[in-house]
PDB file of N, CA and C in Angstrom:
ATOM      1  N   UNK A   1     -53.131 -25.001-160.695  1.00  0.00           N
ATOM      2  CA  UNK A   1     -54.185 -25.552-161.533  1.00  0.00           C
ATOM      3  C   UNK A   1     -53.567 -26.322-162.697  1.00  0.00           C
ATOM      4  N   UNK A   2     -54.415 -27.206-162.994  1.00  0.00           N
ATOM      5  CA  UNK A   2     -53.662 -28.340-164.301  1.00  0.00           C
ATOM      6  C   UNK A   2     -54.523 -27.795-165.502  1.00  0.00           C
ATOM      7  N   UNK A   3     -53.369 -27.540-166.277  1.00  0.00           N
ATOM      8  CA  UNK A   3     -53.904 -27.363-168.339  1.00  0.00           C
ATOM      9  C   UNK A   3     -54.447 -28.699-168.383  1.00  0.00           C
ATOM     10  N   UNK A   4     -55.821 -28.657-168.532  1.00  0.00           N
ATOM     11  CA  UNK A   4     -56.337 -30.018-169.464  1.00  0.00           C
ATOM     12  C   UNK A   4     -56.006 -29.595-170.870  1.00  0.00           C
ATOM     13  N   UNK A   5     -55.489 -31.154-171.361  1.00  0.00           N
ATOM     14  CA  UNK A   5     -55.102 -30.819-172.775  1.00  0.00           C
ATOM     15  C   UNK A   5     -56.446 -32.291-173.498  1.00  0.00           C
ATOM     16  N   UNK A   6     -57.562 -31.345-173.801  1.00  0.00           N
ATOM     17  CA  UNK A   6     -58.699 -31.533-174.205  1.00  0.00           C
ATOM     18  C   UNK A   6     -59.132 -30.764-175.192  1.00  0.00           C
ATOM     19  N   UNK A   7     -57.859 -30.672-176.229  1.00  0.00           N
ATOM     20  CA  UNK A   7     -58.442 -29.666-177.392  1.00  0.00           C
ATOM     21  C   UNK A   7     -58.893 -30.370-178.686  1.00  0.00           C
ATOM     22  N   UNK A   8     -58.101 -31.787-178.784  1.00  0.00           N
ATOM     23  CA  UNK A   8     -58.730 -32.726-179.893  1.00  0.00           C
ATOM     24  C   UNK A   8     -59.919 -33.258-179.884  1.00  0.00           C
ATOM     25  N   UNK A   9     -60.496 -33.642-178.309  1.00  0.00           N
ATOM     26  CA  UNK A   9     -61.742 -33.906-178.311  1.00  0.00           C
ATOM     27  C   UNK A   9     -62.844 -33.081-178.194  1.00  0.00           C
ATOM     28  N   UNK A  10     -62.214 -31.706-177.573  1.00  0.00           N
ATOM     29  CA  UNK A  10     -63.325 -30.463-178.093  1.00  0.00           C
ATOM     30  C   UNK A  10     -63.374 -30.141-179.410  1.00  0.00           C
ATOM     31  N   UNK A  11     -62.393 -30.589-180.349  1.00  0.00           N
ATOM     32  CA  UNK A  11     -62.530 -30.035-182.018  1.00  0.00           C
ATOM     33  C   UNK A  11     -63.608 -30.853-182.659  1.00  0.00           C
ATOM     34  N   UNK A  12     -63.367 -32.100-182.096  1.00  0.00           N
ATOM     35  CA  UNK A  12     -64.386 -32.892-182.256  1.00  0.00           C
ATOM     36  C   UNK A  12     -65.633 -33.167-182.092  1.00  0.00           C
ATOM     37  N   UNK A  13     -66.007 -32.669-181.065  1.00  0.00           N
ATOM     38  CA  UNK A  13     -67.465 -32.360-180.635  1.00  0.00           C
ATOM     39  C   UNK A  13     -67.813 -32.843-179.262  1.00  0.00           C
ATOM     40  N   UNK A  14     -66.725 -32.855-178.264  1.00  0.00           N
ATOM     41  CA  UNK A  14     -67.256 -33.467-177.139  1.00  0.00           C
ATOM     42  C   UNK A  14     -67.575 -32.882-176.071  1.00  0.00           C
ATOM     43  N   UNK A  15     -68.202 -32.906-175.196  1.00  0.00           N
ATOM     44  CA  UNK A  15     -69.214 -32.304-174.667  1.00  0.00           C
ATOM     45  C   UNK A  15     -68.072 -32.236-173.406  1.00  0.00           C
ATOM     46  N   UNK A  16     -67.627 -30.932-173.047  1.00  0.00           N
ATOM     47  CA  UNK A  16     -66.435 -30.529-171.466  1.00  0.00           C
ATOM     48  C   UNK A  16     -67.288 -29.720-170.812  1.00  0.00           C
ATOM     49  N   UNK A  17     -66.794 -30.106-169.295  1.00  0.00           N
ATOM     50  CA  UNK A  17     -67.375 -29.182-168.411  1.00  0.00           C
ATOM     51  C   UNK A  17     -66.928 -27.736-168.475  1.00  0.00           C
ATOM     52  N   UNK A  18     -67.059 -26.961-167.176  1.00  0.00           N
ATOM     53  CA  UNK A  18     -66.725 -25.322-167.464  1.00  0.00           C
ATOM     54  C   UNK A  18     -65.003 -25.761-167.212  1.00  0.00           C
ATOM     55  N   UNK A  19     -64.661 -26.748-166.521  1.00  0.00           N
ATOM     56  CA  UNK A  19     -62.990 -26.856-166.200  1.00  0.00           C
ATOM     57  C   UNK A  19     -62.362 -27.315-167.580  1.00  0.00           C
ATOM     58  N   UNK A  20     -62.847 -27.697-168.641  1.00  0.00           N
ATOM     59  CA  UNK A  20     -62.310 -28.210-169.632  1.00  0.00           C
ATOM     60  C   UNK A  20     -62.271 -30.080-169.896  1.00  0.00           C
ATOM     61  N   UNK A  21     -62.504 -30.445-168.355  1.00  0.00           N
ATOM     62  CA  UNK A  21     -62.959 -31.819-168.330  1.00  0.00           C
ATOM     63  C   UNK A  21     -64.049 -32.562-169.635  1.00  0.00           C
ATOM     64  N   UNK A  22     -63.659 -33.783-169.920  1.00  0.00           N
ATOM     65  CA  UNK A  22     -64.301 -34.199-171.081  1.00  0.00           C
ATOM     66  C   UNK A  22     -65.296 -35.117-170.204  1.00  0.00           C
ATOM     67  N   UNK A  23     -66.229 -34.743-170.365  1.00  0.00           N
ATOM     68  CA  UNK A  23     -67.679 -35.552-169.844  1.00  0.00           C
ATOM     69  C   UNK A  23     -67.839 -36.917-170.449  1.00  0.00           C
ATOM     70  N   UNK A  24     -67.921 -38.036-169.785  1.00  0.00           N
ATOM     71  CA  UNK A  24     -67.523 -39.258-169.987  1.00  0.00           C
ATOM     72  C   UNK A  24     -68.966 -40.263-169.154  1.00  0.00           C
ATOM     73  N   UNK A  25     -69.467 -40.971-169.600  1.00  0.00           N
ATOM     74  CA  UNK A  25     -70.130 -41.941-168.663  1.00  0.00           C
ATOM     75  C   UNK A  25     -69.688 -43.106-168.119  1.00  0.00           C
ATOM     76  N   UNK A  26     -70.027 -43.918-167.474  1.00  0.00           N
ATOM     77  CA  UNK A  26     -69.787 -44.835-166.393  1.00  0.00           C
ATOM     78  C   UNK A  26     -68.806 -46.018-167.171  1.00  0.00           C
ATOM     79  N   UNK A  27     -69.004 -45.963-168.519  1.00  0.00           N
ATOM     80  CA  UNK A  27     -68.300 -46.862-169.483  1.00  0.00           C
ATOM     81  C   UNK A  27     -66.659 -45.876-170.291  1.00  0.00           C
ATOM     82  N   UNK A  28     -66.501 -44.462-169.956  1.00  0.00           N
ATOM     83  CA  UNK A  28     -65.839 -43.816-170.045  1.00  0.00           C
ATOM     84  C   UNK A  28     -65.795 -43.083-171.966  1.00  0.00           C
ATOM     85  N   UNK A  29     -67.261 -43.443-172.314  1.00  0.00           N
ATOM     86  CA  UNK A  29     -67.503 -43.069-173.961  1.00  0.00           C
ATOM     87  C   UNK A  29     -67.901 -41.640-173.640  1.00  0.00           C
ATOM     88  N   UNK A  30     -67.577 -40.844-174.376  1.00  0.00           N
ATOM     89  CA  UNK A  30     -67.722 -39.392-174.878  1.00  0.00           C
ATOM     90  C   UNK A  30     -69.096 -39.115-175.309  1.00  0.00           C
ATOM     91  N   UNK A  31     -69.443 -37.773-175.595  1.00  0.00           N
ATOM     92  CA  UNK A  31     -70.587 -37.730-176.682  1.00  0.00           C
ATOM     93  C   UNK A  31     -70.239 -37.475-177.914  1.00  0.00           C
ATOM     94  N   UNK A  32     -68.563 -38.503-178.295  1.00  0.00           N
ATOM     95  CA  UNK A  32     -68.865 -38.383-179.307  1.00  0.00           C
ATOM     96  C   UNK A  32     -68.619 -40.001-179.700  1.00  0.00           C
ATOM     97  N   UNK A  33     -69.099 -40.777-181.032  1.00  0.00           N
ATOM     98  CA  UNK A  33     -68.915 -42.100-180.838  1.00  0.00           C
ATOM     99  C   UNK A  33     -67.948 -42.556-181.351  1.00  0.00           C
ATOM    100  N   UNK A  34     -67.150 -43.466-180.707  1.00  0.00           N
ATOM    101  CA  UNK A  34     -65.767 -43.941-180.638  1.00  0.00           C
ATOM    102  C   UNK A  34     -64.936 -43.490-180.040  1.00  0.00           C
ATOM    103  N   UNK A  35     -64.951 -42.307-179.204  1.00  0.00           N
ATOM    104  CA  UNK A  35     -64.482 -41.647-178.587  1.00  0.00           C
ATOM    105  C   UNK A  35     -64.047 -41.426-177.300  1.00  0.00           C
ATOM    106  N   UNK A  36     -63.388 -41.994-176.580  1.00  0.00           N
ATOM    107  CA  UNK A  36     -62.953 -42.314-175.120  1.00  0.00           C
ATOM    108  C   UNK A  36     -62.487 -41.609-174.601  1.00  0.00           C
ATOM    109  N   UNK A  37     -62.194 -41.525-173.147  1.00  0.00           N
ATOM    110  CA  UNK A  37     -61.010 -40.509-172.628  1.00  0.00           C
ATOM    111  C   UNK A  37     -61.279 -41.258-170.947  1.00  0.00           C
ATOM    112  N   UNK A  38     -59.877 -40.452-170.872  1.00  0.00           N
ATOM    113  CA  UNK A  38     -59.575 -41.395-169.331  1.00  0.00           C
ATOM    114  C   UNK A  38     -58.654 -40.778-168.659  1.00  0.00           C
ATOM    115  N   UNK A  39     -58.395 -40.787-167.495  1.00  0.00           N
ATOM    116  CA  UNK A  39     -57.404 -39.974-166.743  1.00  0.00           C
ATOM    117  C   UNK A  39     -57.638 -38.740-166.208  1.00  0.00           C
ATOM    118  N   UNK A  40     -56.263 -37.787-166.528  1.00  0.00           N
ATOM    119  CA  UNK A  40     -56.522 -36.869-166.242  1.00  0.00           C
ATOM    120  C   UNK A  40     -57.660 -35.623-167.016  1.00  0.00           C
ATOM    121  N   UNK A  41     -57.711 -35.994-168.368  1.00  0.00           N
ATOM    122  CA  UNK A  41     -58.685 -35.309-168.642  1.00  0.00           C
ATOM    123  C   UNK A  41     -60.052 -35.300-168.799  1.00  0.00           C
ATOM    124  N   UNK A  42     -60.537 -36.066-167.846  1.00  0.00           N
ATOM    125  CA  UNK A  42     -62.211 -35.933-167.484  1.00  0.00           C
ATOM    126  C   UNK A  42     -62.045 -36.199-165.706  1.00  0.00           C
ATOM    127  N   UNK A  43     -63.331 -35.402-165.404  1.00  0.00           N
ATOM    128  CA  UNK A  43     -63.266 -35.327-163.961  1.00  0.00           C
ATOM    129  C   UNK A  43     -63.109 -36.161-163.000  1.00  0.00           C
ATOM    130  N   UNK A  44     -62.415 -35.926-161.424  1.00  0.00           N
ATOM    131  CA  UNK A  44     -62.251 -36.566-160.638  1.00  0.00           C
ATOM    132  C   UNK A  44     -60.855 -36.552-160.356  1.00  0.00           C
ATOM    133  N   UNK A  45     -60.498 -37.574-159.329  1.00  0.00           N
ATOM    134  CA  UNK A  45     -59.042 -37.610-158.719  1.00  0.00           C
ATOM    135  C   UNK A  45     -58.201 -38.248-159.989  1.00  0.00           C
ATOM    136  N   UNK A  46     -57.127 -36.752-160.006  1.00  0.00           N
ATOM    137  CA  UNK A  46     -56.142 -36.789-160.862  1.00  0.00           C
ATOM    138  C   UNK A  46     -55.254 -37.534-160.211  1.00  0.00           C
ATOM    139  N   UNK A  47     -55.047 -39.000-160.374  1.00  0.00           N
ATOM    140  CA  UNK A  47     -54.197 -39.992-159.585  1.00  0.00           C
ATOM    141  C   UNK A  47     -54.208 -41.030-160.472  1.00  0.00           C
ATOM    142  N   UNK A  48     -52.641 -41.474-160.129  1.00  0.00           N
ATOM    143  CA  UNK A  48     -52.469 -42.802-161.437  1.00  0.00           C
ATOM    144  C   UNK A  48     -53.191 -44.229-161.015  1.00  0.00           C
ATOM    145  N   UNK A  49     -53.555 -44.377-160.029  1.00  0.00           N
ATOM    146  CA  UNK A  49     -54.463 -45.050-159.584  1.00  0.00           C
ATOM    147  C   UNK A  49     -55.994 -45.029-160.508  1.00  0.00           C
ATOM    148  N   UNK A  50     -56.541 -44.023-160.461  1.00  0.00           N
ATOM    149  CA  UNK A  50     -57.686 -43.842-161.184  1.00  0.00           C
ATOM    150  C   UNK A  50     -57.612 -43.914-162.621  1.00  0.00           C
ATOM    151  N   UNK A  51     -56.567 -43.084-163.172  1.00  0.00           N
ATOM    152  CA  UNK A  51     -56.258 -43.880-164.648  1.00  0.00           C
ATOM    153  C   UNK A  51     -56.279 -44.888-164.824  1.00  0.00           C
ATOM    154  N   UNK A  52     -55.550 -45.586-164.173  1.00  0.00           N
ATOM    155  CA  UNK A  52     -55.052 -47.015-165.089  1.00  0.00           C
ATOM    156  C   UNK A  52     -56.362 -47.642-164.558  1.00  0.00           C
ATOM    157  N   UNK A  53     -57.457 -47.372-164.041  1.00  0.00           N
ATOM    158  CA  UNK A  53     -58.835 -48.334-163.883  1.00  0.00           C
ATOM    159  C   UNK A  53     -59.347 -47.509-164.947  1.00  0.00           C
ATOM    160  N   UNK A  54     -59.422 -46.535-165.401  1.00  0.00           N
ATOM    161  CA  UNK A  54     -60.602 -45.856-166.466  1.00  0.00           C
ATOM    162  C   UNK A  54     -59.827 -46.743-167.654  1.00  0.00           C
ATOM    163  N   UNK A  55     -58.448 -46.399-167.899  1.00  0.00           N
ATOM    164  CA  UNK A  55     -57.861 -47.256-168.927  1.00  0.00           C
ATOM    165  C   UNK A  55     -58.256 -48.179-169.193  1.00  0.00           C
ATOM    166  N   UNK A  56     -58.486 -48.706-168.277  1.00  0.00           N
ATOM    167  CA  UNK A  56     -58.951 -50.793-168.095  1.00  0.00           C
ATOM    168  C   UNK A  56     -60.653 -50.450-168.578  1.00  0.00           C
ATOM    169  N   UNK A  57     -61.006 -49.961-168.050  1.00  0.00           N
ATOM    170  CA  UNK A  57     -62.889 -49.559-168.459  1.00  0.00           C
ATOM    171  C   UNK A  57     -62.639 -49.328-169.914  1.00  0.00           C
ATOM    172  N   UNK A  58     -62.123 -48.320-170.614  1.00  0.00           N
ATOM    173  CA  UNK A  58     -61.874 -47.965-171.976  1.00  0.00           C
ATOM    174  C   UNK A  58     -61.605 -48.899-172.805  1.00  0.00           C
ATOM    175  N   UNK A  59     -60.376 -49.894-172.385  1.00  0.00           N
ATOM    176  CA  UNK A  59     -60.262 -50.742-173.173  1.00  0.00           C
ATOM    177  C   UNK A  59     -61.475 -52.094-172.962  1.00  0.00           C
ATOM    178  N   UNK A  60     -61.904 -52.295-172.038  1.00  0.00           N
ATOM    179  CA  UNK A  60     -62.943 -53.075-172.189  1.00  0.00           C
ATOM    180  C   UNK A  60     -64.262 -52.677-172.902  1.00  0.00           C
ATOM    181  N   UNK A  61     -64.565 -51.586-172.949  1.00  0.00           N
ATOM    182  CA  UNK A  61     -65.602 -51.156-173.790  1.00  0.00           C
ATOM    183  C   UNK A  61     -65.245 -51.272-175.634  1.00  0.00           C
ATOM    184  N   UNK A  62     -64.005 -51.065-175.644  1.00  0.00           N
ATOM    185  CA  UNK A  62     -63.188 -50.683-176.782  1.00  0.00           C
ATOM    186  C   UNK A  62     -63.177 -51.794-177.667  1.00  0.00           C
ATOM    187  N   UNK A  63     -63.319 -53.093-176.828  1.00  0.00           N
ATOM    188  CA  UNK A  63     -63.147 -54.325-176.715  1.00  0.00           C
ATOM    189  C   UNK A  63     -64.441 -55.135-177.308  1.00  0.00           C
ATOM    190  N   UNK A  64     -65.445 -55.127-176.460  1.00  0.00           N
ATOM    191  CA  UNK A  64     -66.689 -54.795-176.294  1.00  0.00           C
ATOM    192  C   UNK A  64     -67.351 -53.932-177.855  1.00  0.00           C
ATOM    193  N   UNK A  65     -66.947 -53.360-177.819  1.00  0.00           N
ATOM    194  CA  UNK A  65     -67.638 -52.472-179.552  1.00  0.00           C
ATOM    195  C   UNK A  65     -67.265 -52.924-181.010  1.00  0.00           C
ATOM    196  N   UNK A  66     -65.863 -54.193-180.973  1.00  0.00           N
ATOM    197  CA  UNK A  66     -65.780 -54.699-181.802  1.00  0.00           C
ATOM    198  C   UNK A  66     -66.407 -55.288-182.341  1.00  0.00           C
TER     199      UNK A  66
END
């Protein structure tokens, strides 16, 4: 099993599943605002493949909110 290391964005207020996963929507924003996450710590295939597209989503939103 993988340690999610999701403790800064739980101090913060963000809303994790029972696995510790940080709950993220389709744009990869948190419930909390400004707040992103990508990869391995929100759900789905832990593969560097899938990162580096949430990455790319993150920074386009990131982008986008300026």
């Amino acid at each position: 099993m993988i340690d999610v290391r999701s403790e800064l964005a739980r101090e913060l207020g963000a809303d994790c599943d029972e696995s510790g996963n940080i709950r993220v929507d389709d744009h990869v924003h948190t419930s909390v605002p400004g707040l992103y996450a990508a990869g391995d710590v929100v759900s789905g295939l832990n593969q560097i493949a899938v990162a580096t597209g949430q990455a790319a989503i993150a920074a386009t939103a990131i982008h986008n909110s300026l």
